[in-house]
Protein backbone atom coordinates (compact mmCIF):
# COMPACT_ATOMS: atom_id res chain seq x y z
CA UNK A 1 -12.49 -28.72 25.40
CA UNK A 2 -10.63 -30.82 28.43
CA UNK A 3 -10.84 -34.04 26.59
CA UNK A 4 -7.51 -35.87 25.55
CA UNK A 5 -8.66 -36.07 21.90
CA UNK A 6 -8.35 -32.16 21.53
CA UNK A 7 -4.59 -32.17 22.28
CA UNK A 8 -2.37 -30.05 23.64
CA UNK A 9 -0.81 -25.72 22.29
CA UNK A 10 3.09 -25.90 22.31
CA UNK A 11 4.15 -23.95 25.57
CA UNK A 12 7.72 -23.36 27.11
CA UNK A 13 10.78 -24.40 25.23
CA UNK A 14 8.57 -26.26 22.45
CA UNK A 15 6.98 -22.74 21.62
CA UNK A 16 9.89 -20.53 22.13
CA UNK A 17 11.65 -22.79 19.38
CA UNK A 18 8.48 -22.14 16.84
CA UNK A 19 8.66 -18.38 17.89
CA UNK A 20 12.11 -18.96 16.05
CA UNK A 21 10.91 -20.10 12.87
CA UNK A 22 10.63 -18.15 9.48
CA UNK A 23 7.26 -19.40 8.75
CA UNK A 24 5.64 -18.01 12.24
CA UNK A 25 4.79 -14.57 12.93
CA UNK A 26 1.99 -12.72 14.51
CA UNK A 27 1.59 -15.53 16.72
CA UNK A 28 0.80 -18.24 13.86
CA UNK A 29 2.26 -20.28 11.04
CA UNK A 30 1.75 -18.50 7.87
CA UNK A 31 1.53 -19.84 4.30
CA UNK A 32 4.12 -18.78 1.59
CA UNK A 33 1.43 -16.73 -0.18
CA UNK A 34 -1.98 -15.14 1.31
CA UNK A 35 -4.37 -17.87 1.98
CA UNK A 36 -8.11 -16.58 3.03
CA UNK A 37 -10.18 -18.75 5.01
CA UNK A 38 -12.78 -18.53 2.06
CA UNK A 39 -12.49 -17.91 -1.54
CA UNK A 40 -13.57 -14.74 -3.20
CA UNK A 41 -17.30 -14.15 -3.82
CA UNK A 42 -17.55 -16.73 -0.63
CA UNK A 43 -19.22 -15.72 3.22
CA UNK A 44 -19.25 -18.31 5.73
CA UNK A 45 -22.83 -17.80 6.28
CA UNK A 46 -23.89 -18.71 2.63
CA UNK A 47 -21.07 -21.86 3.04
CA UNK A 48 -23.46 -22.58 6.14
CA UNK A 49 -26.66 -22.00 4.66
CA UNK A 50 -25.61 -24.21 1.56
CA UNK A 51 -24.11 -26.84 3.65
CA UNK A 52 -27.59 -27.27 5.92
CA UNK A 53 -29.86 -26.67 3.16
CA UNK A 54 -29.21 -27.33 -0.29
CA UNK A 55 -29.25 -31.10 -1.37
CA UNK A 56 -26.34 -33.00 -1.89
CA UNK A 57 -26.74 -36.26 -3.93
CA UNK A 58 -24.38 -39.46 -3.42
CA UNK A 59 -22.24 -38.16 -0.60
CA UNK A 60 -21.91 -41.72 0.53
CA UNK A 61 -21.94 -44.78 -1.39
CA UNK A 62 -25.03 -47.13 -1.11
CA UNK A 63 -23.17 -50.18 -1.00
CA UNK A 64 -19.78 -51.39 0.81
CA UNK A 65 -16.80 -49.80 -0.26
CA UNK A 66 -14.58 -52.93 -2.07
CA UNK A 67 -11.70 -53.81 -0.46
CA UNK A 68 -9.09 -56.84 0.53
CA UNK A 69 -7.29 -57.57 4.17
CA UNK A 70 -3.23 -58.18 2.76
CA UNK A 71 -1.18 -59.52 5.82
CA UNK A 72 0.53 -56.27 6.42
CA UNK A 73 3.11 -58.34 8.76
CA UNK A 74 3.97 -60.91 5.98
CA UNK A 75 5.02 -58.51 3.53
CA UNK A 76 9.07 -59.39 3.30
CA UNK A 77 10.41 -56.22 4.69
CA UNK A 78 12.80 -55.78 1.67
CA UNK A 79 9.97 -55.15 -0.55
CA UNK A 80 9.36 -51.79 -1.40
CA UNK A 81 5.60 -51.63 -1.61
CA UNK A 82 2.27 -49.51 -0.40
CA UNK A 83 -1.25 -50.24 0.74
CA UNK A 84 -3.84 -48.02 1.11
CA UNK A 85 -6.62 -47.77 4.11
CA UNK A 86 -8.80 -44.77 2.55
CA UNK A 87 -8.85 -41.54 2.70
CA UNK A 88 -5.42 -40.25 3.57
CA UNK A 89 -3.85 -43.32 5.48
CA UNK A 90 -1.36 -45.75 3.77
CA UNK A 91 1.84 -47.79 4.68
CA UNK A 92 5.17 -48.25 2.90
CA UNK A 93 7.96 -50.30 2.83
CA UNK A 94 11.26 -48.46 1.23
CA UNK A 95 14.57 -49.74 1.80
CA UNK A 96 14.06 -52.24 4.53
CA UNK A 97 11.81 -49.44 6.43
CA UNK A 98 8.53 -49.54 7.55
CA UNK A 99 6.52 -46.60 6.74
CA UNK A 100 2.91 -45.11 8.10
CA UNK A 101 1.16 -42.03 7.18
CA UNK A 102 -1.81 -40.47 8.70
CA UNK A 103 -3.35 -43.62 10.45
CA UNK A 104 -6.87 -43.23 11.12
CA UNK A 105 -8.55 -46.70 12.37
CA UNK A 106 -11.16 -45.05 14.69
CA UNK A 107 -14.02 -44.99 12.22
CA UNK A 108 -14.61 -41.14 13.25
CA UNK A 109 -13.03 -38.18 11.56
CA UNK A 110 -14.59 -35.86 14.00
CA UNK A 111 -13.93 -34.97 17.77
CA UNK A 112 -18.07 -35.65 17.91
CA UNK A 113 -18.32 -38.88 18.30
CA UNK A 114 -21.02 -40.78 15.18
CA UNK A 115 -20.65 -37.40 13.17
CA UNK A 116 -18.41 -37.88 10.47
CA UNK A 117 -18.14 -41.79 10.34
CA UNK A 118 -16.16 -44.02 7.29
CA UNK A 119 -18.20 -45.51 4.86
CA UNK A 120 -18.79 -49.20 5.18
CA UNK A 121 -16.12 -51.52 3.65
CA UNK A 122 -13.05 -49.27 4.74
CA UNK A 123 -12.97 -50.41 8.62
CA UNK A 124 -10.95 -53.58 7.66
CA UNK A 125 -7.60 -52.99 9.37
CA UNK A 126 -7.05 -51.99 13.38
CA UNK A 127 -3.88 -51.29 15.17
CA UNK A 128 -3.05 -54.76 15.36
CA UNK A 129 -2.59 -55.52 12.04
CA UNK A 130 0.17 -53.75 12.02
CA UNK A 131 4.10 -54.27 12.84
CA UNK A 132 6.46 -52.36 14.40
CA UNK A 133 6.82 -49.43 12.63
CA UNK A 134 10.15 -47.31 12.03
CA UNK A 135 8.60 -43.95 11.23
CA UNK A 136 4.97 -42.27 11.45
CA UNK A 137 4.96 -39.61 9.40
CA UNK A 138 1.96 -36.67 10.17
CA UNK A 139 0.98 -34.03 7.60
CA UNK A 140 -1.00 -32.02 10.16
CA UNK A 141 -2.91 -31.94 12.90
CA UNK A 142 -6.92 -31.96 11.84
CA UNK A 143 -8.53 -35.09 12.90
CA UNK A 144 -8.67 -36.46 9.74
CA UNK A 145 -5.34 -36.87 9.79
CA UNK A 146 -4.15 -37.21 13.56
CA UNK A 147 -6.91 -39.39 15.11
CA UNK A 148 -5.92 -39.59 18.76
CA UNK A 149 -8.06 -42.98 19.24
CA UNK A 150 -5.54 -44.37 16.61
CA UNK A 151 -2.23 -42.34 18.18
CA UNK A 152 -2.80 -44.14 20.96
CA UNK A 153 -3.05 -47.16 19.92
CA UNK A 154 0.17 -47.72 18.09
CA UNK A 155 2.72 -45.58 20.79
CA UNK A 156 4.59 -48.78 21.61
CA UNK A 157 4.54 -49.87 18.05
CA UNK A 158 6.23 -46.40 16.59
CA UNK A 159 9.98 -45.98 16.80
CA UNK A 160 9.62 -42.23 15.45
CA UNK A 161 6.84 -39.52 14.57
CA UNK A 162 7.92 -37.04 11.73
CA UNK A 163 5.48 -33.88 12.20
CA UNK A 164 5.72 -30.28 11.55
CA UNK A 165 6.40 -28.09 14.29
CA UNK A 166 3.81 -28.02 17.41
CA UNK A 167 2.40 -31.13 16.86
CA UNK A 168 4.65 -33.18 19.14
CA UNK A 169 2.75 -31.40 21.85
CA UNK A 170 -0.47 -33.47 21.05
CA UNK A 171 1.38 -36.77 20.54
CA UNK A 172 3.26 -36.29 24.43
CA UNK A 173 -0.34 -35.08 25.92
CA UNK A 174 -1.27 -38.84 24.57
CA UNK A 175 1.88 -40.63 26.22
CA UNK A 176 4.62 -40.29 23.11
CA UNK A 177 7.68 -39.75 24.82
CA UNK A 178 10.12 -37.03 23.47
CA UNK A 179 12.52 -39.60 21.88
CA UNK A 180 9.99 -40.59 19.82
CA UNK A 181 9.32 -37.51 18.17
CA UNK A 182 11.26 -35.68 15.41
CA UNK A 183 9.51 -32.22 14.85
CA UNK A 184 10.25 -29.88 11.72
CA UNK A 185 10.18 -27.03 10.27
CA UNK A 186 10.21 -26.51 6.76
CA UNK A 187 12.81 -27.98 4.38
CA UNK A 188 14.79 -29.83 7.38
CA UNK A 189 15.80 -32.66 6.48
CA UNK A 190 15.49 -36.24 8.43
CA UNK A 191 17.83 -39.01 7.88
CA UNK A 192 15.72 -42.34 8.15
CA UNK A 193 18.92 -44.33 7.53
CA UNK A 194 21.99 -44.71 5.30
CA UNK A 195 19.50 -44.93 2.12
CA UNK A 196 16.71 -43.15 2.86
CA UNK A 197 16.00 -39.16 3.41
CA UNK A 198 13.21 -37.28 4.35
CA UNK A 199 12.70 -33.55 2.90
CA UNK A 200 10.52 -31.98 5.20
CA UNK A 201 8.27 -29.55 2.42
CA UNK A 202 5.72 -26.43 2.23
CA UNK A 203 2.22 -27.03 1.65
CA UNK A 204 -0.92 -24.43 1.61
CA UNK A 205 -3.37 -25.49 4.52
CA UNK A 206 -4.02 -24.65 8.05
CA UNK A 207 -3.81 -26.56 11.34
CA UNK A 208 -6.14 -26.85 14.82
CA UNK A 209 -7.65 -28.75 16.82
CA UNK A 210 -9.75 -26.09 18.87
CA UNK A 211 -11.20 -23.11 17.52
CA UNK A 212 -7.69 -21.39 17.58
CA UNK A 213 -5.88 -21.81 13.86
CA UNK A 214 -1.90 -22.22 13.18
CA UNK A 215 -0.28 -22.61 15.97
CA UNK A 216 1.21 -26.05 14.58
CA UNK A 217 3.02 -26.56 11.02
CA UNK A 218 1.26 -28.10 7.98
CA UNK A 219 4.17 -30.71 6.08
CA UNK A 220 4.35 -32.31 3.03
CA UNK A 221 7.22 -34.87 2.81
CA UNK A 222 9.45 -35.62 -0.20
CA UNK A 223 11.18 -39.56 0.72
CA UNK A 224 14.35 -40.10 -1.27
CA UNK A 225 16.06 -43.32 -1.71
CA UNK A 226 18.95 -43.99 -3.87
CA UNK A 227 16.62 -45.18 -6.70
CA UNK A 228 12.96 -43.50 -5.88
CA UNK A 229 11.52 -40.12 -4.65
CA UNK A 230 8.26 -39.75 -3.44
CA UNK A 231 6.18 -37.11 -2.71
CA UNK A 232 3.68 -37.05 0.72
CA UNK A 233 1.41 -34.41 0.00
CA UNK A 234 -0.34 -33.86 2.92
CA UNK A 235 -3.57 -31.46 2.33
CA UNK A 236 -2.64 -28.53 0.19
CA UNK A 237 -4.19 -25.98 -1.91
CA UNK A 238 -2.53 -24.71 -5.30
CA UNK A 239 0.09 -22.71 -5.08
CA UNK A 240 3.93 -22.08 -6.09
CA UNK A 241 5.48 -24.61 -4.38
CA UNK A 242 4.49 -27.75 -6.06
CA UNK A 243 6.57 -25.95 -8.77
CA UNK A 244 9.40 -25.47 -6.47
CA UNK A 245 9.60 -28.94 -5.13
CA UNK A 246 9.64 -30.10 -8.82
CA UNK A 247 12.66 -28.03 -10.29
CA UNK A 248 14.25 -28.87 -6.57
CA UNK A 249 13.61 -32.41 -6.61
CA UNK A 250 12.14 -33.71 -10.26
CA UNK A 251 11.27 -36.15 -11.81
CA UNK A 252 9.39 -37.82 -8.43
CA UNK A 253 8.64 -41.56 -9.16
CA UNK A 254 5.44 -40.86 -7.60
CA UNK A 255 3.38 -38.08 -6.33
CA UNK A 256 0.50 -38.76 -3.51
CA UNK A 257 -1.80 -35.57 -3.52
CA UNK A 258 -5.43 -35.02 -1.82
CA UNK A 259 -7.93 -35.81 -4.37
CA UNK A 260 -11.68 -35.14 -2.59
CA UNK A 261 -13.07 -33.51 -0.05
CA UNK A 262 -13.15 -30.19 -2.10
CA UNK A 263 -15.11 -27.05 -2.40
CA UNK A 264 -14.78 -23.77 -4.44
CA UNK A 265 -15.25 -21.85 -1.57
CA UNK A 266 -12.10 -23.59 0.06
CA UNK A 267 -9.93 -23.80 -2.91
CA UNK A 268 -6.95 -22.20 -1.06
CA UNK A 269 -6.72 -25.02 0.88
CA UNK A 270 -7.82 -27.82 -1.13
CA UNK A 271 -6.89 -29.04 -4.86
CA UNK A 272 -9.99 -28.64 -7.25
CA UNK A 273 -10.19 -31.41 -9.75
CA UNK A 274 -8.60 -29.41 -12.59
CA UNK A 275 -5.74 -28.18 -10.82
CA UNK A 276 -4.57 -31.64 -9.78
CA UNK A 277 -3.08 -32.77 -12.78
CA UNK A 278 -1.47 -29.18 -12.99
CA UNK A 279 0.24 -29.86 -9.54
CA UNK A 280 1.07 -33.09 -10.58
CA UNK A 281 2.97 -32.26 -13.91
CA UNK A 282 4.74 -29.28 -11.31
CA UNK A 283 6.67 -31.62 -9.20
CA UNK A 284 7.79 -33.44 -12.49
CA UNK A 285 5.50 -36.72 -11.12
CA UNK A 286 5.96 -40.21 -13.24
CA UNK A 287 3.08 -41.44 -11.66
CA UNK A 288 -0.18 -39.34 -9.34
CA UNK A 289 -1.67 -41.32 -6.41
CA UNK A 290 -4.96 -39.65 -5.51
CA UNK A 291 -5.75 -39.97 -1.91
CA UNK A 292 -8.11 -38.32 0.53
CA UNK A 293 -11.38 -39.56 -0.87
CA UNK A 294 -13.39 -43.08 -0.54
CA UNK A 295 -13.37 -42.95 3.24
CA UNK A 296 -15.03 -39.93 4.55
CA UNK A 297 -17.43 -36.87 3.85
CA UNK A 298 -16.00 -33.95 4.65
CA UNK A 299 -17.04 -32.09 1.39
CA UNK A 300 -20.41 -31.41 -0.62
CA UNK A 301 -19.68 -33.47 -4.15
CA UNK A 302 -20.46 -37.01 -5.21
CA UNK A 303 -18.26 -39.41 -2.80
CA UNK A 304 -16.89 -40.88 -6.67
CA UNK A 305 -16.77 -37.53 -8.06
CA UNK A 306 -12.90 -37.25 -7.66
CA UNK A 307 -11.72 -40.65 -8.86
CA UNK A 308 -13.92 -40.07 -12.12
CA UNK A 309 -12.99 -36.59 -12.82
CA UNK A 310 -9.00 -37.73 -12.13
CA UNK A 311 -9.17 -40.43 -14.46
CA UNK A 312 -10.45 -38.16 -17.21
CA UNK A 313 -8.22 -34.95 -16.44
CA UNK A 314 -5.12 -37.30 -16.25
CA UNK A 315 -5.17 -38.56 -19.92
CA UNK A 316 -4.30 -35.01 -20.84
CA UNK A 317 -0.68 -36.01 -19.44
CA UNK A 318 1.58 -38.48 -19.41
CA UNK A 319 1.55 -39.64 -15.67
CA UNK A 320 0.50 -42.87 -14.59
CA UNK A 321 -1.91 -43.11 -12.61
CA UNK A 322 -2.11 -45.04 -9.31
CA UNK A 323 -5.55 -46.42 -7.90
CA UNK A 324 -5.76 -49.16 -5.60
CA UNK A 325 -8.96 -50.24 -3.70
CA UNK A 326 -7.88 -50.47 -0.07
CA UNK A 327 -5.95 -52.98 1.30
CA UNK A 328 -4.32 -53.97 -2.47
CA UNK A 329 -0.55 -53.94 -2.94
CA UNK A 330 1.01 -50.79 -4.96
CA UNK A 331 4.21 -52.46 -5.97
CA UNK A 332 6.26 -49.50 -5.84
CA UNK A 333 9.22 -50.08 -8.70
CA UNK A 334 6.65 -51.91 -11.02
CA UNK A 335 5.75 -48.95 -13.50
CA UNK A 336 3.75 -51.39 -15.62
CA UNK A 337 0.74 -52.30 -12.62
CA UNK A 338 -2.47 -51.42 -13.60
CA UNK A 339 -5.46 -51.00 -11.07
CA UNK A 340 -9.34 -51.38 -11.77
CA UNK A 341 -11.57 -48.97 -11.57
CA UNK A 342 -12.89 -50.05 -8.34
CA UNK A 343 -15.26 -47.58 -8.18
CA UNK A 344 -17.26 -48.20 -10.99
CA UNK A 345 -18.94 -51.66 -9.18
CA UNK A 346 -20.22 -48.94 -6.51
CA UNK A 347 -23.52 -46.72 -6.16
């Protein structure tokens, strides 16, 4: 529990500022509403049991996952544009900014190493490929998100880190240096420039690197430029404040919420298929990008499960939605851009 990859707990004046914060008491972050580890009519030893025993078809594709390498560093930095790596990791360009989110390059979503590897196809882009980049922006602090191989990496690329509360202590255990990070709690605000703001939001998850729970804040993110808003969703279960960001915030040009990785037994801290159109039309979304699937398994359904059952429960709306196969361009004021259903060519 030494190793570097497990981080670091806030101490001194880092913890005696989250002691300060509404959203910590009894020694942890708390969720706006009760959040139980499991779901009703759920013990951990069945989740075990089921998990170990029962069979689980498809969890990984049979074939490569399709994909295209785009010269991240040729992109004209005055194009406002995204590209997805899988899973929960994409860049963006907004207003002359360069943008990262959850970079995870390793090939490992696990402190183990070899036990929860990507599926091939999605291992096309490394550190290098990248430019400098203005702001890093982390939802939370679960390796599937924070990947400390990756963290390292890019320091001397990253001008800032946007995290929740705690989870600067990780990043300067790995060499970040306190200029570089910009911790917050929930609904501060960071200015990323004349043009662009960053609304630092609720979500309903958990955080932890060990096998203590909440002692660093979950974020979403809500970016707003003076002609787009959009949503980082970060890992979240349902719950009242998708609502609240949409009557704050609404209409959001476009919405990126976890689509995968999902269980009934965890469905306080994951979306379920059919409630992620519901969260969707909450924050008033034009268009839904669904991430956190086609990289990893970290769940027990079909690894295509929740691009099919999103591009079905979607036509019940009118949002667009957004699917690129990693590495493609998501031109981000083109409303019109269709995508394939990349999935489809895939066993």
């Amino acid at each position: 529990m030494r190793n570097s990859i497990f981080g670091k707990s806030p101490s001194g004046e880092r913890l005696e500022q989250i002691k300060q914060s509404p959203n910590y008491t009894d020694g942890a972050f708390q969720n706006l509403s009760e959040t139980p580890q499991l779901a009703e009519g759920f013990t951990m030893g069945g989740v075990l049991y089921d998990y170990l025993f029962t069979k689980k078809p498809r969890l990984k594709p049979k074939g490569n996952i399709p994909s295209v390498h785009t010269d991240i560093k040729a992109i004209a930095p005055n194009e406002a544009v995204l590209v997805w790596f899988g899973h929960s990791s994409y860049y963006m360009q907004l207003e002359g900014l360069r943008i990262l989110v959850d970079p995870v390059f390793s090939g490992n979503a696990s402190p183990i190493p070899g036990t929860t590897k990507s599926f091939k196809g999605t291992e096309l882009y490394t550190e290098a490929d990248f430019p400098e980049i203005d702001y890093l922006f982390i939802s939370h602090d679960h390796y599937d998100h924070l990947d400390y191989k990756t963290m390292k990496a890019l320091q001397s690329k990253v001008k800032h880190v946007v995290c929740g509360l705690g989870v600067g202590a990780h990043l300067e255990s790995w060499g970040y240096t306190e200029e570089q990070l910009l911790e917050n709690d929930w609904h501060d605000t960071v200015s990323m420039g004349a043009s662009v703001t960053a609304h630092v939001l609720p979500t309903r998850h958990f955080s932890g690197r060990t096998f203590s729970r909440n002692y660093t804040l979950w974020c979403s993110y809500l970016l707003e430029t003076p002609t787009m808003k959009i949503y980082i969703g970060g890992d979240s279960g349902y719950d009242t404040h998708f609502k609240m960001i949409g009557e704050r915030f609404g209409p959001i040009d476009l919405a990126i919420l976890e689509n995968g990785q999902y269980n009934k037994a965890w469905r306080y801290i994951h979306l379920l298929p059919e409630e992620l159109p519901v969260a969707a039309q909450d924050l008033q979304a034009k268009r839904l990008f669904p991430v956190h699937s086609g990289k990893f398994v970290l769940g027990n359904h079909p690894w295509d499960e929740p691009l099919k059952k999103i591009s079905e429960n979607i036509k019940a709306t009118n949002i667009g939605l957004v699917t690129p196969k990693i590495g493609e361009v998501v031109q981000l004021t083109d409303t019109t851009q269709t995508f394939k259903a990349w999935w489809a060519d895939v066993e």
